[in-house]
PDB file of N, CA and C in Angstrom:
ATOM      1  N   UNK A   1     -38.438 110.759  82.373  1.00  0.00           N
ATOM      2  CA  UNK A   1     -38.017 111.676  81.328  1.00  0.00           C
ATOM      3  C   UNK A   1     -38.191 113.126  81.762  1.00  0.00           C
ATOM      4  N   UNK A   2     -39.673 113.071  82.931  1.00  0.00           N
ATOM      5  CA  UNK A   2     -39.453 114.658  82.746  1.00  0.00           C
ATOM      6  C   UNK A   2     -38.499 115.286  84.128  1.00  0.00           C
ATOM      7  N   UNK A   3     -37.604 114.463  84.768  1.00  0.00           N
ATOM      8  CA  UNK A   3     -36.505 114.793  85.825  1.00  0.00           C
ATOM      9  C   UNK A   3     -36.232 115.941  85.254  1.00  0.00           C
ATOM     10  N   UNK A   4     -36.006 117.510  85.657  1.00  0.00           N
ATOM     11  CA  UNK A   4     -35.161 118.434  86.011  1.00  0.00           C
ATOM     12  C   UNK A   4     -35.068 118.661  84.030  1.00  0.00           C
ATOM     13  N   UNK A   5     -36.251 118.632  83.204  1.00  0.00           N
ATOM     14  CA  UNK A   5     -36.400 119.015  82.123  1.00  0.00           C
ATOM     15  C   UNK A   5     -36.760 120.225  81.621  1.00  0.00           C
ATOM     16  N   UNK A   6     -36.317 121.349  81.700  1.00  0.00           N
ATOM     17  CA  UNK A   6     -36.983 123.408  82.036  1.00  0.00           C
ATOM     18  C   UNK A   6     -37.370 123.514  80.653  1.00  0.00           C
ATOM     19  N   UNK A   7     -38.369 123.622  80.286  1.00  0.00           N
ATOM     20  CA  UNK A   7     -39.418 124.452  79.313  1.00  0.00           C
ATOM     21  C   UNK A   7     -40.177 126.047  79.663  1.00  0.00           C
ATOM     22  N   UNK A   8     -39.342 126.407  78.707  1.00  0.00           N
ATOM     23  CA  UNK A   8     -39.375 128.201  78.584  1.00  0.00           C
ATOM     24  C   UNK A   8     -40.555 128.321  77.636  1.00  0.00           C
ATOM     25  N   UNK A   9     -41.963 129.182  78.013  1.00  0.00           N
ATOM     26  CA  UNK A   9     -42.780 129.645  77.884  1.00  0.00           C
ATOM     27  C   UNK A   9     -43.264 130.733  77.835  1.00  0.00           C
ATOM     28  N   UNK A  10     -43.370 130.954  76.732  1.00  0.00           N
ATOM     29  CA  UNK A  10     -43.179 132.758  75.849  1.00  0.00           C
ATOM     30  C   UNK A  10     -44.665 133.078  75.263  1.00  0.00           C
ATOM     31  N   UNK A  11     -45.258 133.465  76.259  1.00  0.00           N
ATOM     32  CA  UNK A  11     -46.848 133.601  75.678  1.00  0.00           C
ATOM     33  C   UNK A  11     -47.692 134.919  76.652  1.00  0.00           C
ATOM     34  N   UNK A  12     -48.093 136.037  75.476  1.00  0.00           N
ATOM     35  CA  UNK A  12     -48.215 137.203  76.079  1.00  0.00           C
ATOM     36  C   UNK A  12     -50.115 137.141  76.539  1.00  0.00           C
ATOM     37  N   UNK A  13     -50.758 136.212  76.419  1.00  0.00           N
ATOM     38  CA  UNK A  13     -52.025 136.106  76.882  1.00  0.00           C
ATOM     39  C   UNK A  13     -52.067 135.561  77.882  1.00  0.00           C
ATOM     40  N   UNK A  14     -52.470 136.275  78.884  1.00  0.00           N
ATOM     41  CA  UNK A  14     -52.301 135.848  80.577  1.00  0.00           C
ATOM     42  C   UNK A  14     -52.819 134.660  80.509  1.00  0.00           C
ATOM     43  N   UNK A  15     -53.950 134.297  80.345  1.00  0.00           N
ATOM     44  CA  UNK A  15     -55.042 133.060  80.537  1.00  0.00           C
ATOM     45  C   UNK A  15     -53.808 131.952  79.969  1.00  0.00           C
ATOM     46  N   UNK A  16     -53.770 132.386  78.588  1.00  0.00           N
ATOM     47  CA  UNK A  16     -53.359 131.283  77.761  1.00  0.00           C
ATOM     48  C   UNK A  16     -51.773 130.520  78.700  1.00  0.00           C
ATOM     49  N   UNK A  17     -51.131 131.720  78.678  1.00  0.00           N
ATOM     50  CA  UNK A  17     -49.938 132.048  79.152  1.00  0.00           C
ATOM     51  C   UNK A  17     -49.991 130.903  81.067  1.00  0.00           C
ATOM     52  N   UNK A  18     -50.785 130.953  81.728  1.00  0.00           N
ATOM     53  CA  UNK A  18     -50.855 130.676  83.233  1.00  0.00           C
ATOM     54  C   UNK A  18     -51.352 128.834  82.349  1.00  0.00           C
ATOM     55  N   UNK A  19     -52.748 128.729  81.636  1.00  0.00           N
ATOM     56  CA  UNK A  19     -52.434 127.471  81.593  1.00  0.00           C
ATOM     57  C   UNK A  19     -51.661 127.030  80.919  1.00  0.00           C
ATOM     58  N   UNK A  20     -51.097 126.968  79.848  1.00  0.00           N
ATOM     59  CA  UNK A  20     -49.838 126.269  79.946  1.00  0.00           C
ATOM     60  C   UNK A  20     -48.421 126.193  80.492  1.00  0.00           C
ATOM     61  N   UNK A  21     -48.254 127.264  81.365  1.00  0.00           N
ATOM     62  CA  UNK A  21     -47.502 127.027  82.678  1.00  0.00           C
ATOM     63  C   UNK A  21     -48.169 125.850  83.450  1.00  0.00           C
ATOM     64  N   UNK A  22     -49.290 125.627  83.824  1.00  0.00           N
ATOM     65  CA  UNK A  22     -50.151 124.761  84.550  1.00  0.00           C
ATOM     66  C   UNK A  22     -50.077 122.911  84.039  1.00  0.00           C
ATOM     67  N   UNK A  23     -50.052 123.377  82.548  1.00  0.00           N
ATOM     68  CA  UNK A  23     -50.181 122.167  82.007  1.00  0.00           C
ATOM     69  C   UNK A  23     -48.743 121.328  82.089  1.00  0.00           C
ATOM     70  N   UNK A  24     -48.226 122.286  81.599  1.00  0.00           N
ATOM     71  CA  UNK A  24     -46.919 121.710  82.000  1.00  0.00           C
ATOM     72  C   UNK A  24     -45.645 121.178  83.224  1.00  0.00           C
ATOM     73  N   UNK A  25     -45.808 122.694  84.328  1.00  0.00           N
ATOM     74  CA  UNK A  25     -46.093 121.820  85.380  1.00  0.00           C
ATOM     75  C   UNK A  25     -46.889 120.472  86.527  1.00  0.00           C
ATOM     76  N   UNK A  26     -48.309 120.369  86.058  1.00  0.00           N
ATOM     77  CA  UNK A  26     -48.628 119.180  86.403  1.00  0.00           C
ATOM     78  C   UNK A  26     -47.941 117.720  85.786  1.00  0.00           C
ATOM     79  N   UNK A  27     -46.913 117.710  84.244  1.00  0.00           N
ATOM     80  CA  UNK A  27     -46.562 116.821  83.524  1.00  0.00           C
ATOM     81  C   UNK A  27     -45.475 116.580  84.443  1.00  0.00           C
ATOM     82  N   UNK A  28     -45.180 117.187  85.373  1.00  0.00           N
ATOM     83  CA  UNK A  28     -43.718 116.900  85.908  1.00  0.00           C
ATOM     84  C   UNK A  28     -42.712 117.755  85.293  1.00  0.00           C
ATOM     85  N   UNK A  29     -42.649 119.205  84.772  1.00  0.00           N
ATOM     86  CA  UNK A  29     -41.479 119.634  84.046  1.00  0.00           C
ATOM     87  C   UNK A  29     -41.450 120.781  85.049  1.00  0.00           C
ATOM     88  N   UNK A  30     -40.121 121.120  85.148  1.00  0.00           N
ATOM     89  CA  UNK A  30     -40.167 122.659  85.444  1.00  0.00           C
ATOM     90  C   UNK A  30     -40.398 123.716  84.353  1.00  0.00           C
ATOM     91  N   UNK A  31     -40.387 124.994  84.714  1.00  0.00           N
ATOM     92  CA  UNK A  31     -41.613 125.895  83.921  1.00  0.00           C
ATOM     93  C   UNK A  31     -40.759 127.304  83.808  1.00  0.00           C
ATOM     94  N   UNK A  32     -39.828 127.683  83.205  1.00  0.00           N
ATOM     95  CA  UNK A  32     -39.070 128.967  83.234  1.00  0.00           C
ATOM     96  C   UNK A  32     -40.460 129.886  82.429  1.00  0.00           C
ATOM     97  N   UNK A  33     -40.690 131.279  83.732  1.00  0.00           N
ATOM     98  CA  UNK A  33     -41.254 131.509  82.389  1.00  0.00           C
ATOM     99  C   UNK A  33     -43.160 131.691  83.436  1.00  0.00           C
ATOM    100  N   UNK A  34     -44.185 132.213  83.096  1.00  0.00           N
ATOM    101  CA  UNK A  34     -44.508 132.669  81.065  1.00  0.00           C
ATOM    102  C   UNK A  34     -43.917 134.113  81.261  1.00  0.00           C
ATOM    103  N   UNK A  35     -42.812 134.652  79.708  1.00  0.00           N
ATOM    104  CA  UNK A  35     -42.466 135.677  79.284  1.00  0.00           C
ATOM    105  C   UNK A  35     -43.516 136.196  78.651  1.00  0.00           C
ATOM    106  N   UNK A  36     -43.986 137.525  78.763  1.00  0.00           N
ATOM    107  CA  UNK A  36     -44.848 137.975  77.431  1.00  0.00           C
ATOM    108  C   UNK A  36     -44.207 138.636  76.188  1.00  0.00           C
ATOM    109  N   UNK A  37     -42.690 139.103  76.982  1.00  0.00           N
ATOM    110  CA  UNK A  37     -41.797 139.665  75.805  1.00  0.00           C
ATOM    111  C   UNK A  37     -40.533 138.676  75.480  1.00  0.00           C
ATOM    112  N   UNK A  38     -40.344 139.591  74.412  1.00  0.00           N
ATOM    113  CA  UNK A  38     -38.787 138.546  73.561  1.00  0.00           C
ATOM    114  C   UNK A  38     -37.810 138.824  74.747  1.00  0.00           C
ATOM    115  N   UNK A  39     -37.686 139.987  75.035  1.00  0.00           N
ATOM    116  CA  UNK A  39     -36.604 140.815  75.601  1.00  0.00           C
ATOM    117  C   UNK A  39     -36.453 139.941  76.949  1.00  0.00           C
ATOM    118  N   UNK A  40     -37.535 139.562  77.827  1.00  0.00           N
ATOM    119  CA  UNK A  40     -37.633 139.148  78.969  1.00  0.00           C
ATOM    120  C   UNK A  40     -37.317 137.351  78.813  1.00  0.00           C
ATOM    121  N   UNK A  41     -37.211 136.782  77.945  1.00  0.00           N
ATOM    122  CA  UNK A  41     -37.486 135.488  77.444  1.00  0.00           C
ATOM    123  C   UNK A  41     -35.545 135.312  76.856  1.00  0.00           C
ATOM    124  N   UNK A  42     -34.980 136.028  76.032  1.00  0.00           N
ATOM    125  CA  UNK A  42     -34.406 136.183  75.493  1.00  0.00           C
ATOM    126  C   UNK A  42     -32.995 135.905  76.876  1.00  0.00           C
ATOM    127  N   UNK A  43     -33.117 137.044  77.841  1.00  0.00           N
ATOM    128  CA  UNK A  43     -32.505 137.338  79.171  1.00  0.00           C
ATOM    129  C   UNK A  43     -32.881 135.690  79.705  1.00  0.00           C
ATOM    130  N   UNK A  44     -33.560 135.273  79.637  1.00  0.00           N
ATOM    131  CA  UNK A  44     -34.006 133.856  80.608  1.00  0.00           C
ATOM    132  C   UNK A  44     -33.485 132.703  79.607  1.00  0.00           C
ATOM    133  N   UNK A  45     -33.069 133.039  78.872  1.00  0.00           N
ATOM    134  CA  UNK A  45     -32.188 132.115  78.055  1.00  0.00           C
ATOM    135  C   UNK A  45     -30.735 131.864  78.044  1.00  0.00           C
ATOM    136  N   UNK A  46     -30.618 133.307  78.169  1.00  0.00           N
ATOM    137  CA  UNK A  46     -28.842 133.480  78.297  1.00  0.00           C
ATOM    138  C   UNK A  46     -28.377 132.986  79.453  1.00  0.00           C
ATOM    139  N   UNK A  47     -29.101 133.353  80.797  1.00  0.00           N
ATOM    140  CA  UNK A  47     -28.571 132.906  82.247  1.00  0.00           C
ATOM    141  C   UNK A  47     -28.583 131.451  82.222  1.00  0.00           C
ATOM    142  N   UNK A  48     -29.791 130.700  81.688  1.00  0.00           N
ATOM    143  CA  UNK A  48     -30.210 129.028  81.709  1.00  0.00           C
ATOM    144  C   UNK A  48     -30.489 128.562  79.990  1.00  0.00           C
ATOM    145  N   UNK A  49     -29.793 128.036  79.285  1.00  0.00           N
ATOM    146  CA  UNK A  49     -30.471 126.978  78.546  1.00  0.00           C
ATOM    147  C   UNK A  49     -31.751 126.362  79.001  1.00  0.00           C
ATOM    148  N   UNK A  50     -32.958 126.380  78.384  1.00  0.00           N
ATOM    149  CA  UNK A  50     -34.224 125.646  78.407  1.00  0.00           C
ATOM    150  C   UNK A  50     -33.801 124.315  77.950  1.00  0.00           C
ATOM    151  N   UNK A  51     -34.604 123.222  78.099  1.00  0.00           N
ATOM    152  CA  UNK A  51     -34.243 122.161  77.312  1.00  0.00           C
ATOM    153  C   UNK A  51     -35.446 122.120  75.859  1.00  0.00           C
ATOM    154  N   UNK A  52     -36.496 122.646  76.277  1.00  0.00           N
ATOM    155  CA  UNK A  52     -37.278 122.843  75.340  1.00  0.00           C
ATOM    156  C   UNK A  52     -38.105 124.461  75.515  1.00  0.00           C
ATOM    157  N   UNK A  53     -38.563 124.585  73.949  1.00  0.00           N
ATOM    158  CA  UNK A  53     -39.174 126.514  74.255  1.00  0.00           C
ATOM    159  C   UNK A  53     -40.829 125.965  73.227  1.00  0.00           C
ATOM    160  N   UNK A  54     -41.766 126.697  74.933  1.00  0.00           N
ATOM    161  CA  UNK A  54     -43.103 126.994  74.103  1.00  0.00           C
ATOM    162  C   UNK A  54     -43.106 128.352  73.605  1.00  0.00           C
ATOM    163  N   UNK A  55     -42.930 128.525  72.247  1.00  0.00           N
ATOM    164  CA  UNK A  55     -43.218 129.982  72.197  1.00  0.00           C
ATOM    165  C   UNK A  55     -44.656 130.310  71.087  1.00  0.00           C
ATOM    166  N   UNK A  56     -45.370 131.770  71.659  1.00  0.00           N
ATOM    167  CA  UNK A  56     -46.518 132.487  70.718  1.00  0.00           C
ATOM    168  C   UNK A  56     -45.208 132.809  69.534  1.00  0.00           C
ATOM    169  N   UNK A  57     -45.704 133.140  68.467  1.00  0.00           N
ATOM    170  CA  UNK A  57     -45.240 134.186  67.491  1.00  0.00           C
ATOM    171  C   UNK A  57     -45.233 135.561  67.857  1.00  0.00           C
ATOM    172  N   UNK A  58     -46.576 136.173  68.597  1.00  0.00           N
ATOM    173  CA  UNK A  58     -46.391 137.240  68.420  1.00  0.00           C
ATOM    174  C   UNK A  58     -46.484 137.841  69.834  1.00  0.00           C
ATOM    175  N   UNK A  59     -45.834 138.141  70.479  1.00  0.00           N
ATOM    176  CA  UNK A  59     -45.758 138.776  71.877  1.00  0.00           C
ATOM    177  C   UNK A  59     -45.556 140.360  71.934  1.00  0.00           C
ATOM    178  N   UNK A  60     -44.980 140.373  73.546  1.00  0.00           N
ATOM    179  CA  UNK A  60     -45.676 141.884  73.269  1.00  0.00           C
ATOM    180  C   UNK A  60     -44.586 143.353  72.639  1.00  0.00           C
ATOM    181  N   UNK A  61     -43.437 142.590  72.165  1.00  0.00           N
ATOM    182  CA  UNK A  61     -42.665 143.316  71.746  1.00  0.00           C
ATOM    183  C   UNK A  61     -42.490 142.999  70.260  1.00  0.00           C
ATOM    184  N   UNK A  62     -42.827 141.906  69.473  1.00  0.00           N
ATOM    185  CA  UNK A  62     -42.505 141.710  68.248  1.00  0.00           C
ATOM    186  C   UNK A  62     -42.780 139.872  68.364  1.00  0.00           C
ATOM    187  N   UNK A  63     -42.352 139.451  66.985  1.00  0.00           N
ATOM    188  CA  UNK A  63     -42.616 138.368  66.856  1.00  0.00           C
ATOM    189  C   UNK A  63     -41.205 137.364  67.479  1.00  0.00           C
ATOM    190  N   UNK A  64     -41.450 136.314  67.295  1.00  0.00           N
ATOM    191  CA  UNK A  64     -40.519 134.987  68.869  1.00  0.00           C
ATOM    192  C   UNK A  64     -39.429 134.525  67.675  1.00  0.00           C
ATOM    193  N   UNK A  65     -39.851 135.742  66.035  1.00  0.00           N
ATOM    194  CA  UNK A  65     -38.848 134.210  65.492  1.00  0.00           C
ATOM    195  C   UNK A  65     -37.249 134.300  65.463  1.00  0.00           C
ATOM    196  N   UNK A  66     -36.891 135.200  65.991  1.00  0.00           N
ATOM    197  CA  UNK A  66     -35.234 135.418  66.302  1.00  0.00           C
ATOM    198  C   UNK A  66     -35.045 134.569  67.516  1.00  0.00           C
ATOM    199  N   UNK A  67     -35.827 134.828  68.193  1.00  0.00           N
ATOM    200  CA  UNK A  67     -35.558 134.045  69.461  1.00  0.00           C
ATOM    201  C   UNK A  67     -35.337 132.261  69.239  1.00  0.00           C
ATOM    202  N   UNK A  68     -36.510 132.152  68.300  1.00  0.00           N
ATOM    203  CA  UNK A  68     -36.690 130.927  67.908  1.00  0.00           C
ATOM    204  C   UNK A  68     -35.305 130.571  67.109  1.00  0.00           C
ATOM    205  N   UNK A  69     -34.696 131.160  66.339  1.00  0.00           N
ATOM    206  CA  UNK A  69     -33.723 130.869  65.659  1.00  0.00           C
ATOM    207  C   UNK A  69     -32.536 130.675  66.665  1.00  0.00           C
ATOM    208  N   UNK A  70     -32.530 131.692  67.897  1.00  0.00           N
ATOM    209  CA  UNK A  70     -31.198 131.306  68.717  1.00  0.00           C
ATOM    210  C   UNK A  70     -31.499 130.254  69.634  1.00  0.00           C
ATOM    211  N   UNK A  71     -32.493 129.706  69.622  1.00  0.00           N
ATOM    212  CA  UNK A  71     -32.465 128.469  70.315  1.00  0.00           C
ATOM    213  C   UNK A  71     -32.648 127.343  69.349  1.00  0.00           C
ATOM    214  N   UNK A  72     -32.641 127.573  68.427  1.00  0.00           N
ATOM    215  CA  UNK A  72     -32.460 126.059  67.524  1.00  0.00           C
ATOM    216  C   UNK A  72     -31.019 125.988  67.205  1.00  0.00           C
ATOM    217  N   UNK A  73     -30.905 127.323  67.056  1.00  0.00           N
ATOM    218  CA  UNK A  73     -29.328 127.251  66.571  1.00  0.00           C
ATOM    219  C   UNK A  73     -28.341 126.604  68.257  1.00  0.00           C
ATOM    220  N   UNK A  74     -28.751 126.456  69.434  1.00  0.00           N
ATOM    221  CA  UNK A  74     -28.810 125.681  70.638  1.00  0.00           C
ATOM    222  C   UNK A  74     -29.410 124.253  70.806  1.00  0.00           C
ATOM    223  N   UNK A  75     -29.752 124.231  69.484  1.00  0.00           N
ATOM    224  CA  UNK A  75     -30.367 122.372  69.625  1.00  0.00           C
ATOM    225  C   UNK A  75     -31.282 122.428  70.741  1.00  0.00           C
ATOM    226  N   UNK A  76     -32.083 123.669  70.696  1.00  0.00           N
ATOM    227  CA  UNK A  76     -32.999 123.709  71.994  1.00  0.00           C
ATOM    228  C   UNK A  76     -34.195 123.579  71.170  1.00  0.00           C
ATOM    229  N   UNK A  77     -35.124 121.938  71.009  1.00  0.00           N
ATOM    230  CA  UNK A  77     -36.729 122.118  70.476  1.00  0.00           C
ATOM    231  C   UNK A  77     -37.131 122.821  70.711  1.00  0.00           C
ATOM    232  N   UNK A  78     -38.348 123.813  69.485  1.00  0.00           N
ATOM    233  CA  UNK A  78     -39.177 124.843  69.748  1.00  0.00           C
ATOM    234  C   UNK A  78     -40.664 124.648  69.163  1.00  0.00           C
ATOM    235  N   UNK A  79     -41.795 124.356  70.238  1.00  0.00           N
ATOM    236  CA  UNK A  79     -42.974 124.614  69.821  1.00  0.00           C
ATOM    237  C   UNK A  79     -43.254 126.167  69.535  1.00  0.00           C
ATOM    238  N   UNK A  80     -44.101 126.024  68.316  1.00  0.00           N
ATOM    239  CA  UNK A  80     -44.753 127.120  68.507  1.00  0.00           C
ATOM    240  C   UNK A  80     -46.543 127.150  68.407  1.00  0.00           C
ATOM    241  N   UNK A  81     -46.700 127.925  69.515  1.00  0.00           N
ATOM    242  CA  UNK A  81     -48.395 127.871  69.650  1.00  0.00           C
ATOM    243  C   UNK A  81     -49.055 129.118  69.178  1.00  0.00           C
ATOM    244  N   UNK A  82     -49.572 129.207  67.958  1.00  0.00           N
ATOM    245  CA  UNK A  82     -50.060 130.452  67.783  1.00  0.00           C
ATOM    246  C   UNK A  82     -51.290 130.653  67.209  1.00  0.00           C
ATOM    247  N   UNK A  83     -51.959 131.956  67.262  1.00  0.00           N
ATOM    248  CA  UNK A  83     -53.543 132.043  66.814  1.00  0.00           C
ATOM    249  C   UNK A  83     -53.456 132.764  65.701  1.00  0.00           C
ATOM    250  N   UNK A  84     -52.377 133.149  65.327  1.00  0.00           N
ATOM    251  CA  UNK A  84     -52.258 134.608  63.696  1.00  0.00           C
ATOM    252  C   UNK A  84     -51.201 133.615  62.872  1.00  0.00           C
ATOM    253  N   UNK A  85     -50.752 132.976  63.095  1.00  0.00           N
ATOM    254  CA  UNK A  85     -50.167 131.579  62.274  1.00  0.00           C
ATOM    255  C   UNK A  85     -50.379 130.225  62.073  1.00  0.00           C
ATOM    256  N   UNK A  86     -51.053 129.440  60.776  1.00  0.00           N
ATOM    257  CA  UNK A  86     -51.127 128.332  60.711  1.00  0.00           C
ATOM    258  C   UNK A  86     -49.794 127.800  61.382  1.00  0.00           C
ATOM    259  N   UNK A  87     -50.128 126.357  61.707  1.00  0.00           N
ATOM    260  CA  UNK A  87     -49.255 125.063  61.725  1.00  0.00           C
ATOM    261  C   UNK A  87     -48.263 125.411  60.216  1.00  0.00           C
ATOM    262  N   UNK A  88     -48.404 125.402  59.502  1.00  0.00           N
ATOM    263  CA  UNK A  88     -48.267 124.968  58.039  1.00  0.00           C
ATOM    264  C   UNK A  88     -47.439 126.155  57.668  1.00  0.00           C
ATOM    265  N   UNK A  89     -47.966 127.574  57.966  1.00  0.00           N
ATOM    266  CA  UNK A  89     -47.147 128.457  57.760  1.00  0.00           C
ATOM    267  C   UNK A  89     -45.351 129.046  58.666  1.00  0.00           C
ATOM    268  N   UNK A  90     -46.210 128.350  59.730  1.00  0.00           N
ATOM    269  CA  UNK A  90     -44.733 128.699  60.904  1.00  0.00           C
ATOM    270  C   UNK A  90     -43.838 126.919  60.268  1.00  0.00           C
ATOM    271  N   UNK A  91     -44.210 126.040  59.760  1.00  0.00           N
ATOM    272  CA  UNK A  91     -43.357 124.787  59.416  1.00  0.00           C
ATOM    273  C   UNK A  91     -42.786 125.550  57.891  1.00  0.00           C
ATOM    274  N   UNK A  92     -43.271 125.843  57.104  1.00  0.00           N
ATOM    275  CA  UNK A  92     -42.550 126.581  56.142  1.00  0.00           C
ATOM    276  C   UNK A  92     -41.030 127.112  55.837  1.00  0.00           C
ATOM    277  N   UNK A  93     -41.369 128.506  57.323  1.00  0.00           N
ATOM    278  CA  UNK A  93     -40.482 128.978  58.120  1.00  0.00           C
ATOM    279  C   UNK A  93     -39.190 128.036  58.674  1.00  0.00           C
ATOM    280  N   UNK A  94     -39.980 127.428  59.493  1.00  0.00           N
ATOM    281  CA  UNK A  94     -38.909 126.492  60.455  1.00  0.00           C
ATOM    282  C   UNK A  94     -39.472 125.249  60.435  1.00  0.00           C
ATOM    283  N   UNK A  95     -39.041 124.367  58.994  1.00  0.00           N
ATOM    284  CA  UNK A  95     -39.768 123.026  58.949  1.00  0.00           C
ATOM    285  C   UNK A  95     -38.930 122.139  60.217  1.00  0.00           C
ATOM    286  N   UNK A  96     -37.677 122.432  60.651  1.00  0.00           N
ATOM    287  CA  UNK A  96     -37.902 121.926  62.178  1.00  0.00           C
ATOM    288  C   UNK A  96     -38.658 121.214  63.245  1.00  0.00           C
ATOM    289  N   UNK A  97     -39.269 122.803  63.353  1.00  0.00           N
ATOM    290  CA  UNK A  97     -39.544 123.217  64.619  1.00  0.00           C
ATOM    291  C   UNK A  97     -41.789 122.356  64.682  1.00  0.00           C
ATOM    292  N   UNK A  98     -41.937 122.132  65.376  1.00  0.00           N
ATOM    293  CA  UNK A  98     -43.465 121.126  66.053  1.00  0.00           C
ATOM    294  C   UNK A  98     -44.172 122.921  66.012  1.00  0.00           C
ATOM    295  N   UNK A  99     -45.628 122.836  65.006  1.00  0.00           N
ATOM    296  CA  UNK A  99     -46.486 123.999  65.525  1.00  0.00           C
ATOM    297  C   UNK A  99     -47.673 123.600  65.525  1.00  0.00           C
ATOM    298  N   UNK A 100     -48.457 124.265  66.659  1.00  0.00           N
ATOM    299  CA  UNK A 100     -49.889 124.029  67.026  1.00  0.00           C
ATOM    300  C   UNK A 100     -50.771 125.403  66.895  1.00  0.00           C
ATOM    301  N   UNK A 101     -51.939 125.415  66.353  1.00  0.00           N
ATOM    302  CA  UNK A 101     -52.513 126.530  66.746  1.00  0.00           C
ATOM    303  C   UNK A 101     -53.338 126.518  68.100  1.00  0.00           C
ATOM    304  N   UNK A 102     -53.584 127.991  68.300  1.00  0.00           N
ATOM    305  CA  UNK A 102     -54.561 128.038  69.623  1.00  0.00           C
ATOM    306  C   UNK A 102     -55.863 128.174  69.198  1.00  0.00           C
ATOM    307  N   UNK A 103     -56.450 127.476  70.066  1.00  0.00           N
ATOM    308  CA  UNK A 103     -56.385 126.754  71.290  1.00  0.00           C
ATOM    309  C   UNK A 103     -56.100 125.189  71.005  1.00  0.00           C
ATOM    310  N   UNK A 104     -54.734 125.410  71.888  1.00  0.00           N
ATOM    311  CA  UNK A 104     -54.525 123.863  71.898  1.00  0.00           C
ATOM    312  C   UNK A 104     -54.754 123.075  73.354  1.00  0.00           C
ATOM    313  N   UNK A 105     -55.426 121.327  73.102  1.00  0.00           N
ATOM    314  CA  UNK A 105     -55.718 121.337  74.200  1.00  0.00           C
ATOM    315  C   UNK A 105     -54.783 120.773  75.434  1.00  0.00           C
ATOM    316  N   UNK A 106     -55.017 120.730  76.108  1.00  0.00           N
ATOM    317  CA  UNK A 106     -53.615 120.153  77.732  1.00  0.00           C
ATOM    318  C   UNK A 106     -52.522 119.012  76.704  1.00  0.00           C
ATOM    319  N   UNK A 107     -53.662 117.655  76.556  1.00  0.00           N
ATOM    320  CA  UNK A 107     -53.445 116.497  75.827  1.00  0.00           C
ATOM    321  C   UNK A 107     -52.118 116.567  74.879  1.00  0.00           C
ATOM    322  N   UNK A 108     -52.961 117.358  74.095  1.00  0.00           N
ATOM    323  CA  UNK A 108     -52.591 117.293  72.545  1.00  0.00           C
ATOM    324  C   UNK A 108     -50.927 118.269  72.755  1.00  0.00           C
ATOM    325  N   UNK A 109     -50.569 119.327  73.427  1.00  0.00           N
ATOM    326  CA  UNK A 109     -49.633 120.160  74.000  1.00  0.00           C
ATOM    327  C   UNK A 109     -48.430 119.017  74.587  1.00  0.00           C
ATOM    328  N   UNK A 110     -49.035 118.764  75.229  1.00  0.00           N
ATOM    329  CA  UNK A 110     -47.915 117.295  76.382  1.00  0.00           C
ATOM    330  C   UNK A 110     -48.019 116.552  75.590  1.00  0.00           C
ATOM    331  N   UNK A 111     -48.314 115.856  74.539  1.00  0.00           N
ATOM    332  CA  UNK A 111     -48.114 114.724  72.670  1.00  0.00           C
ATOM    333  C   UNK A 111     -46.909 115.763  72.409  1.00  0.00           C
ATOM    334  N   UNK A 112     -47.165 117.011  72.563  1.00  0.00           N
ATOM    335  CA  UNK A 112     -46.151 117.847  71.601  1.00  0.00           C
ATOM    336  C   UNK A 112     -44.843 117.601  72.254  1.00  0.00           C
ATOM    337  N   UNK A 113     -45.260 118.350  72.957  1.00  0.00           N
ATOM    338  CA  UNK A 113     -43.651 118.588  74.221  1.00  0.00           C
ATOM    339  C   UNK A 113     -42.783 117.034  74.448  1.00  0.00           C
ATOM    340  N   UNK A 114     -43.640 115.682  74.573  1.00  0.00           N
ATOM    341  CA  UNK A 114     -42.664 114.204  74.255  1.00  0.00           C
ATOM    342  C   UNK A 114     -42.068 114.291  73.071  1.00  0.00           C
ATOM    343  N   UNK A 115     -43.199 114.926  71.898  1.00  0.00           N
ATOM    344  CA  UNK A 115     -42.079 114.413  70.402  1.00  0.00           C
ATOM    345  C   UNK A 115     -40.913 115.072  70.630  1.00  0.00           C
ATOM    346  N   UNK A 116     -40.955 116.590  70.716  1.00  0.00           N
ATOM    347  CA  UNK A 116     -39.969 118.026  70.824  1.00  0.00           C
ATOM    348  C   UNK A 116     -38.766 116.774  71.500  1.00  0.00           C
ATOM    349  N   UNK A 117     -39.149 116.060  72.534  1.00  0.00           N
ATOM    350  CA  UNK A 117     -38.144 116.156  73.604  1.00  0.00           C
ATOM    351  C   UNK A 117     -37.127 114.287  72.606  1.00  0.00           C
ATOM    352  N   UNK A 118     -38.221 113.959  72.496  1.00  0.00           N
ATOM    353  CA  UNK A 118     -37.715 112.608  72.179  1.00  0.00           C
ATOM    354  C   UNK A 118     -37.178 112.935  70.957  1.00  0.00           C
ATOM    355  N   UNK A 119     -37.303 113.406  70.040  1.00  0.00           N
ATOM    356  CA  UNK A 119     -36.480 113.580  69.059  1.00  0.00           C
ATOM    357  C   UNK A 119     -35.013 114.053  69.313  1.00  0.00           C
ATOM    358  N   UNK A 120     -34.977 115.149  70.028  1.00  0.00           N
ATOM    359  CA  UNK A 120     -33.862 115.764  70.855  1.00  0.00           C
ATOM    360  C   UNK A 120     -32.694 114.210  71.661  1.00  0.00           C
TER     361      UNK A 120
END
């Protein structure tokens, strides 16, 4: 499943941002990405469709949820991992879209990224 599967990763906290690049590349996925801005994330969308998007809410230019909207409106799954938004409040928003808060762990992230994908 995870053959030639690109997950775009939009997370402006270096640490946070490098491991889950990490986590996700060890799952076998390729890894577009980590963006800390919309602007830079946004551009890495237009050239490549992701098949799936980890995104923060709040990065370093504004919040991910336009972004988030042009990739659903792409049938592109979107986690969102964030520390200034419940689960509950970003599902509200985009009852869609799979949300985790931070810190989430390797495990529980790669549970996420199969549902995102298998539902798809």
């Amino acid at each position: 499943m995870s053959d030639h599967v690109r997950i775009l990763v939009a997370e402006d906290e270096f640490i946070v941002a490098f491991d889950l690049c990490d986590t996700v590349k060890e799952a076998g996925f390729e890894v577009e990405g980590p963006h800390s801005e919309i602007s830079t994330a946004m551009l890495a969308v237009q050239k490549s469709r992701p098949d799936l998007a980890i995104l923060d809410v709040r990065l370093e230019d504004g919040d991910s949820f336009k972004l988030a909207e042009t990739l659903m409106a792409e049938d592109v799954p979107v986690i969102f991992h964030s520390g200034q938004f419940s689960p509950d409040e970003v599902r509200r928003r985009f009852p869609s879209a799979i949300a985790c808060a931070k810190p989430c762990p390797p495990t529980v992230m790669l549970d996420k990224v199969r549902e995102a994908l298998s539902v798809h």
